[in-house]
N, C-alpha and C. Protein backbone atom coordinates (compact mmCIF):
# COMPACT_ATOMS: atom_id res chain seq x y z
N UNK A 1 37.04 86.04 -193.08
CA UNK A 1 37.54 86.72 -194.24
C UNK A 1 38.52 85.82 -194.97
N UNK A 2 39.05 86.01 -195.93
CA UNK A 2 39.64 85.07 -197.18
C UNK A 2 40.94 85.57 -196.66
N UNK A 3 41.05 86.90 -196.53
CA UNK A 3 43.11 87.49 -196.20
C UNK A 3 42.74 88.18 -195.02
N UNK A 4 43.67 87.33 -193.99
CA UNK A 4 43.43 88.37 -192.13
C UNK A 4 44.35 89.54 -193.21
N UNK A 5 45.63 89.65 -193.38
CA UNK A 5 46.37 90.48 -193.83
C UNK A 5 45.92 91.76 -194.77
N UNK A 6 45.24 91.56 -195.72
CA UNK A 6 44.75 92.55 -196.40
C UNK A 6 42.97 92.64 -196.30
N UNK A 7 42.88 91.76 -195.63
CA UNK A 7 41.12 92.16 -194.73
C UNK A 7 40.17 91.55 -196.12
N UNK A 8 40.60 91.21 -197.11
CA UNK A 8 39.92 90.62 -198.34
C UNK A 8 38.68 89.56 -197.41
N UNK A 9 37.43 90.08 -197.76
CA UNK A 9 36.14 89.24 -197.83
C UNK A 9 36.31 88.00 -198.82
N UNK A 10 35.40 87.19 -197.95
CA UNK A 10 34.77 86.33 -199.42
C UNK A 10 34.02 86.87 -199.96
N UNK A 11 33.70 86.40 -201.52
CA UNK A 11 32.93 86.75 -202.37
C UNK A 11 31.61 85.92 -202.19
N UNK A 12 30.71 86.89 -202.24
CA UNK A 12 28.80 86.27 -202.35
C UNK A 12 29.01 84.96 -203.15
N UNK A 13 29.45 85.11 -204.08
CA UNK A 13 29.17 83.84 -205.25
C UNK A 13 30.18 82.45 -204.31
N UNK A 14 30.94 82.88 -203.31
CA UNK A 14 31.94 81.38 -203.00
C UNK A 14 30.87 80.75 -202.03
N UNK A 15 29.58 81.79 -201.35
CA UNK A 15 28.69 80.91 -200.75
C UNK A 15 29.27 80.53 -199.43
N UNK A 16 30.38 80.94 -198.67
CA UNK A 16 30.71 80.57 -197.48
C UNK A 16 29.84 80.13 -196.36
N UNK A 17 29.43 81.23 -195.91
CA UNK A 17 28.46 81.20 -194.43
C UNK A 17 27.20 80.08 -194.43
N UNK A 18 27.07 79.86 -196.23
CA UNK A 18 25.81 79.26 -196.11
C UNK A 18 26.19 77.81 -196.13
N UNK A 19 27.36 77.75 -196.76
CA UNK A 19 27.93 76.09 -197.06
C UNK A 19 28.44 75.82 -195.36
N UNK A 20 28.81 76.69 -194.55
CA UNK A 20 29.37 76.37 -192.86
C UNK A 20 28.06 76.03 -192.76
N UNK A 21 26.43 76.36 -192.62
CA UNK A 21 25.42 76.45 -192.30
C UNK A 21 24.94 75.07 -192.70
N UNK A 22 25.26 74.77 -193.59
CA UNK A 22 24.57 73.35 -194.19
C UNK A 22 25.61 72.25 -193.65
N UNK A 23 26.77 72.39 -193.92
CA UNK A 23 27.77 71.40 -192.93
C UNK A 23 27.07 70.87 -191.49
N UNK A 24 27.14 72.20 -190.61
CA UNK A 24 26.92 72.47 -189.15
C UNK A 24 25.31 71.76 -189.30
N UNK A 25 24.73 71.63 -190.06
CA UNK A 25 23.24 70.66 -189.94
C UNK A 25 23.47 69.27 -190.25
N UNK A 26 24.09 69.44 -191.32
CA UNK A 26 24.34 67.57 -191.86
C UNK A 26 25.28 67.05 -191.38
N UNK A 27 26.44 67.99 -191.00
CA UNK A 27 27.40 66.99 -190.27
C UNK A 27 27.57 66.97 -188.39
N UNK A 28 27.16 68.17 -188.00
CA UNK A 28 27.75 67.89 -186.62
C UNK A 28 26.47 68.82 -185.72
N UNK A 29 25.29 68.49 -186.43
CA UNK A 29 24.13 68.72 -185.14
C UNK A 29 24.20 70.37 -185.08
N UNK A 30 24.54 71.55 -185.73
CA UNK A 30 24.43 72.72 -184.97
C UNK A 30 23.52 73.32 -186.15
N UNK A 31 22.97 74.29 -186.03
CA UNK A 31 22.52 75.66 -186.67
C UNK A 31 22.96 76.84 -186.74
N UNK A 32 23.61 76.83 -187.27
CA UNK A 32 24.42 78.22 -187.71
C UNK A 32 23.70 79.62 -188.79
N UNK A 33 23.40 80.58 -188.10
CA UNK A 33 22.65 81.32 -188.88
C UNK A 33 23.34 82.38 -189.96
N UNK A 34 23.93 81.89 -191.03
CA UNK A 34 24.10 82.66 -191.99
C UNK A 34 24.18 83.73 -192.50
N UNK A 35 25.03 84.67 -192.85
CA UNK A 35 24.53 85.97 -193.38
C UNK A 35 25.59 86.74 -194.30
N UNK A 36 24.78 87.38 -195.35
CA UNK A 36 26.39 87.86 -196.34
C UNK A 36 26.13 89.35 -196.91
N UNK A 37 27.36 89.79 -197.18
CA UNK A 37 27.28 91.33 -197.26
C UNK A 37 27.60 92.27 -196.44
N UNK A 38 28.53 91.32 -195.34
CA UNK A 38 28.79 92.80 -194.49
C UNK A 38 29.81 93.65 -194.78
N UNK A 39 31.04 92.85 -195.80
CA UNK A 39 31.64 93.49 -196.07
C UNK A 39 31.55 95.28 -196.75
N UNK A 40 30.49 95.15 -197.57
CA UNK A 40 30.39 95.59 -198.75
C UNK A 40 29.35 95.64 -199.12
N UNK A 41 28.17 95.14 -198.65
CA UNK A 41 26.70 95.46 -199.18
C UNK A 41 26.44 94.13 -199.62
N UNK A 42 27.38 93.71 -200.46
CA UNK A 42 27.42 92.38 -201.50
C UNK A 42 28.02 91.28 -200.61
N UNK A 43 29.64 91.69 -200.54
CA UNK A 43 30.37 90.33 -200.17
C UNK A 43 30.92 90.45 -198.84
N UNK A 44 31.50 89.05 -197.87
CA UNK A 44 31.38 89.29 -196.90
C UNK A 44 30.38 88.47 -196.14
N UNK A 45 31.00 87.73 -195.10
CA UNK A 45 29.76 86.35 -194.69
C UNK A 45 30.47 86.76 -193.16
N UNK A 46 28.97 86.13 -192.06
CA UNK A 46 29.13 86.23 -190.89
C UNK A 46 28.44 84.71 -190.33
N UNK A 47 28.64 84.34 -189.42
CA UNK A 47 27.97 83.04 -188.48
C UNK A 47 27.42 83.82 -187.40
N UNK A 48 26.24 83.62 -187.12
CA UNK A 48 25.60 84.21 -185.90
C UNK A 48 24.53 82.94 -185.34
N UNK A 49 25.49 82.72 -183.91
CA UNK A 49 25.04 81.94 -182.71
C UNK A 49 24.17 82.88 -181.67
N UNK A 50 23.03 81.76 -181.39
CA UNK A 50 21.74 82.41 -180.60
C UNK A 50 21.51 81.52 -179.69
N UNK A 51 22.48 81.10 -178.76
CA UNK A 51 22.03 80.00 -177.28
C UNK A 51 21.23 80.64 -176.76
N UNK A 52 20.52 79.90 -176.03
CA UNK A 52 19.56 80.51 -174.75
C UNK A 52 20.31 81.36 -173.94
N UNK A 53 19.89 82.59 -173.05
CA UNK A 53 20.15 83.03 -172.29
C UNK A 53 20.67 82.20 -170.95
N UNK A 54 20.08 80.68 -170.81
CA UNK A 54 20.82 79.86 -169.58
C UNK A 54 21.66 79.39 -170.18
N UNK A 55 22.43 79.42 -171.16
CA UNK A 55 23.07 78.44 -171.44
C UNK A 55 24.18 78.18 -170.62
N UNK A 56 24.60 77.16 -170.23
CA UNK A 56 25.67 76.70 -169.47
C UNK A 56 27.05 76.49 -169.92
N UNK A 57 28.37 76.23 -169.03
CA UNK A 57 29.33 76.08 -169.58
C UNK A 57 29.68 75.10 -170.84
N UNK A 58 29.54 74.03 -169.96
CA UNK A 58 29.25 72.49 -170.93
C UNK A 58 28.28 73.12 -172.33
N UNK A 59 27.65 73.25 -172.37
CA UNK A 59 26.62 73.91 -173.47
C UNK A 59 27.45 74.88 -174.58
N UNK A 60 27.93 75.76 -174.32
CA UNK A 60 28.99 76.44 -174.58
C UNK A 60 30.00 76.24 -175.30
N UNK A 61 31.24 74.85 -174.42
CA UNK A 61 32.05 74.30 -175.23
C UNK A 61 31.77 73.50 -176.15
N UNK A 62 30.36 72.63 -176.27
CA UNK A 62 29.74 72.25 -177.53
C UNK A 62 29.67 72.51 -178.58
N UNK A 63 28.98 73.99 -178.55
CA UNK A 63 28.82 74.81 -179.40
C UNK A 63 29.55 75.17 -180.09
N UNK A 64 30.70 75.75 -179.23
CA UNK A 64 31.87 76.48 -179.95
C UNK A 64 32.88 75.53 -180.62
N UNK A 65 32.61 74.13 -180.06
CA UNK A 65 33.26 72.60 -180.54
C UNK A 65 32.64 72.38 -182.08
N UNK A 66 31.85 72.09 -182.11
CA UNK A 66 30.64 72.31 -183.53
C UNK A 66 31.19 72.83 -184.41
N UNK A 67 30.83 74.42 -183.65
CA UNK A 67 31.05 75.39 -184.85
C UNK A 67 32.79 75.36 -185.46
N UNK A 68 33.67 75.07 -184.50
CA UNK A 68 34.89 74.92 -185.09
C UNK A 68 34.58 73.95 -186.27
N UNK A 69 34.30 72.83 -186.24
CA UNK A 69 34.24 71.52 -187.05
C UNK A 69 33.54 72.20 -188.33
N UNK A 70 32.37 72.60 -188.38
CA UNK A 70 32.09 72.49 -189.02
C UNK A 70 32.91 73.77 -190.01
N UNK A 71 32.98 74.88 -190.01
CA UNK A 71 34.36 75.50 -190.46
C UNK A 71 35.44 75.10 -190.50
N UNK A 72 35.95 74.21 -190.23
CA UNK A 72 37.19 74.00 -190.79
C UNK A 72 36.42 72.71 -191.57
N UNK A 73 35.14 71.98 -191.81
CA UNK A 73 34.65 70.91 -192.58
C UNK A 73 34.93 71.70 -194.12
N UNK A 74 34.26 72.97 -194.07
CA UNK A 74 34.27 73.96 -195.50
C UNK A 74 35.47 74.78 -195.37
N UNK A 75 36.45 75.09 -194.62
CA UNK A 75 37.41 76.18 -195.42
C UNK A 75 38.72 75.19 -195.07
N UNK A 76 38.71 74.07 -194.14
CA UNK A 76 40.16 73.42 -194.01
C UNK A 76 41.03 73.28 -192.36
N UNK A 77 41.29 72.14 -192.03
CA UNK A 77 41.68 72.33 -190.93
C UNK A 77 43.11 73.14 -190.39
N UNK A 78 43.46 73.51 -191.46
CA UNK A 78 44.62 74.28 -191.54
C UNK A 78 44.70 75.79 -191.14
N UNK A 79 43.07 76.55 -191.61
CA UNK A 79 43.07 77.51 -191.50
C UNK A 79 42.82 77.84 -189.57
N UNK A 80 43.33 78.90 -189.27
CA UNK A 80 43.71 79.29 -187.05
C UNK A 80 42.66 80.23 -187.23
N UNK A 81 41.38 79.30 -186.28
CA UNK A 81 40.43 79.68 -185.87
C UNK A 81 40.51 80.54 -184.96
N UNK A 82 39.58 81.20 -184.86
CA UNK A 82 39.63 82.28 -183.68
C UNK A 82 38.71 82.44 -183.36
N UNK A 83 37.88 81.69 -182.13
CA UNK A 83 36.26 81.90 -182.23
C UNK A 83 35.97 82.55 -180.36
């Protein structure tokens, strides 16, 4: 979301989830599956990870290594992840 504090979504048009999605391919190897509107019908973006059911520890901290990078590649390393 854009404000933890007042719960403010991004807006459809800022393209979030999909610009993390294209990062996470061109820059650091992951697939991140995209999706917008949960806020609101309209606005409002989510990341949805689909490991295998074996996935392992090591496998895991990869992933969740990735996906940090590549979110903070599009919103800033400043912003306190919480994944």
């Amino acid at each position: 979301m854009k404000d933890r504090t007042s719960k403010e979504p991004f807006l459809v048009g800022e393209k979030v989830a999909p610009s993390i999605h294209a990062a996470g391919l061109r820059e650091y190897g992951i697939s991140l599956i995209p999706g917008l509107g949960l806020a609101d019908g309209t606005n409002g973006d989510v990341l949805v990870l689909a490991p295998a059911y074996s996935i392992t520890k090591r496998d895991a901290d990869l992933i969740v290594d990735r996906t940090a990078k590549a979110i903070e590649h599009v919103l800033g390393a400043r912003r306190e992840l919480k994944l």
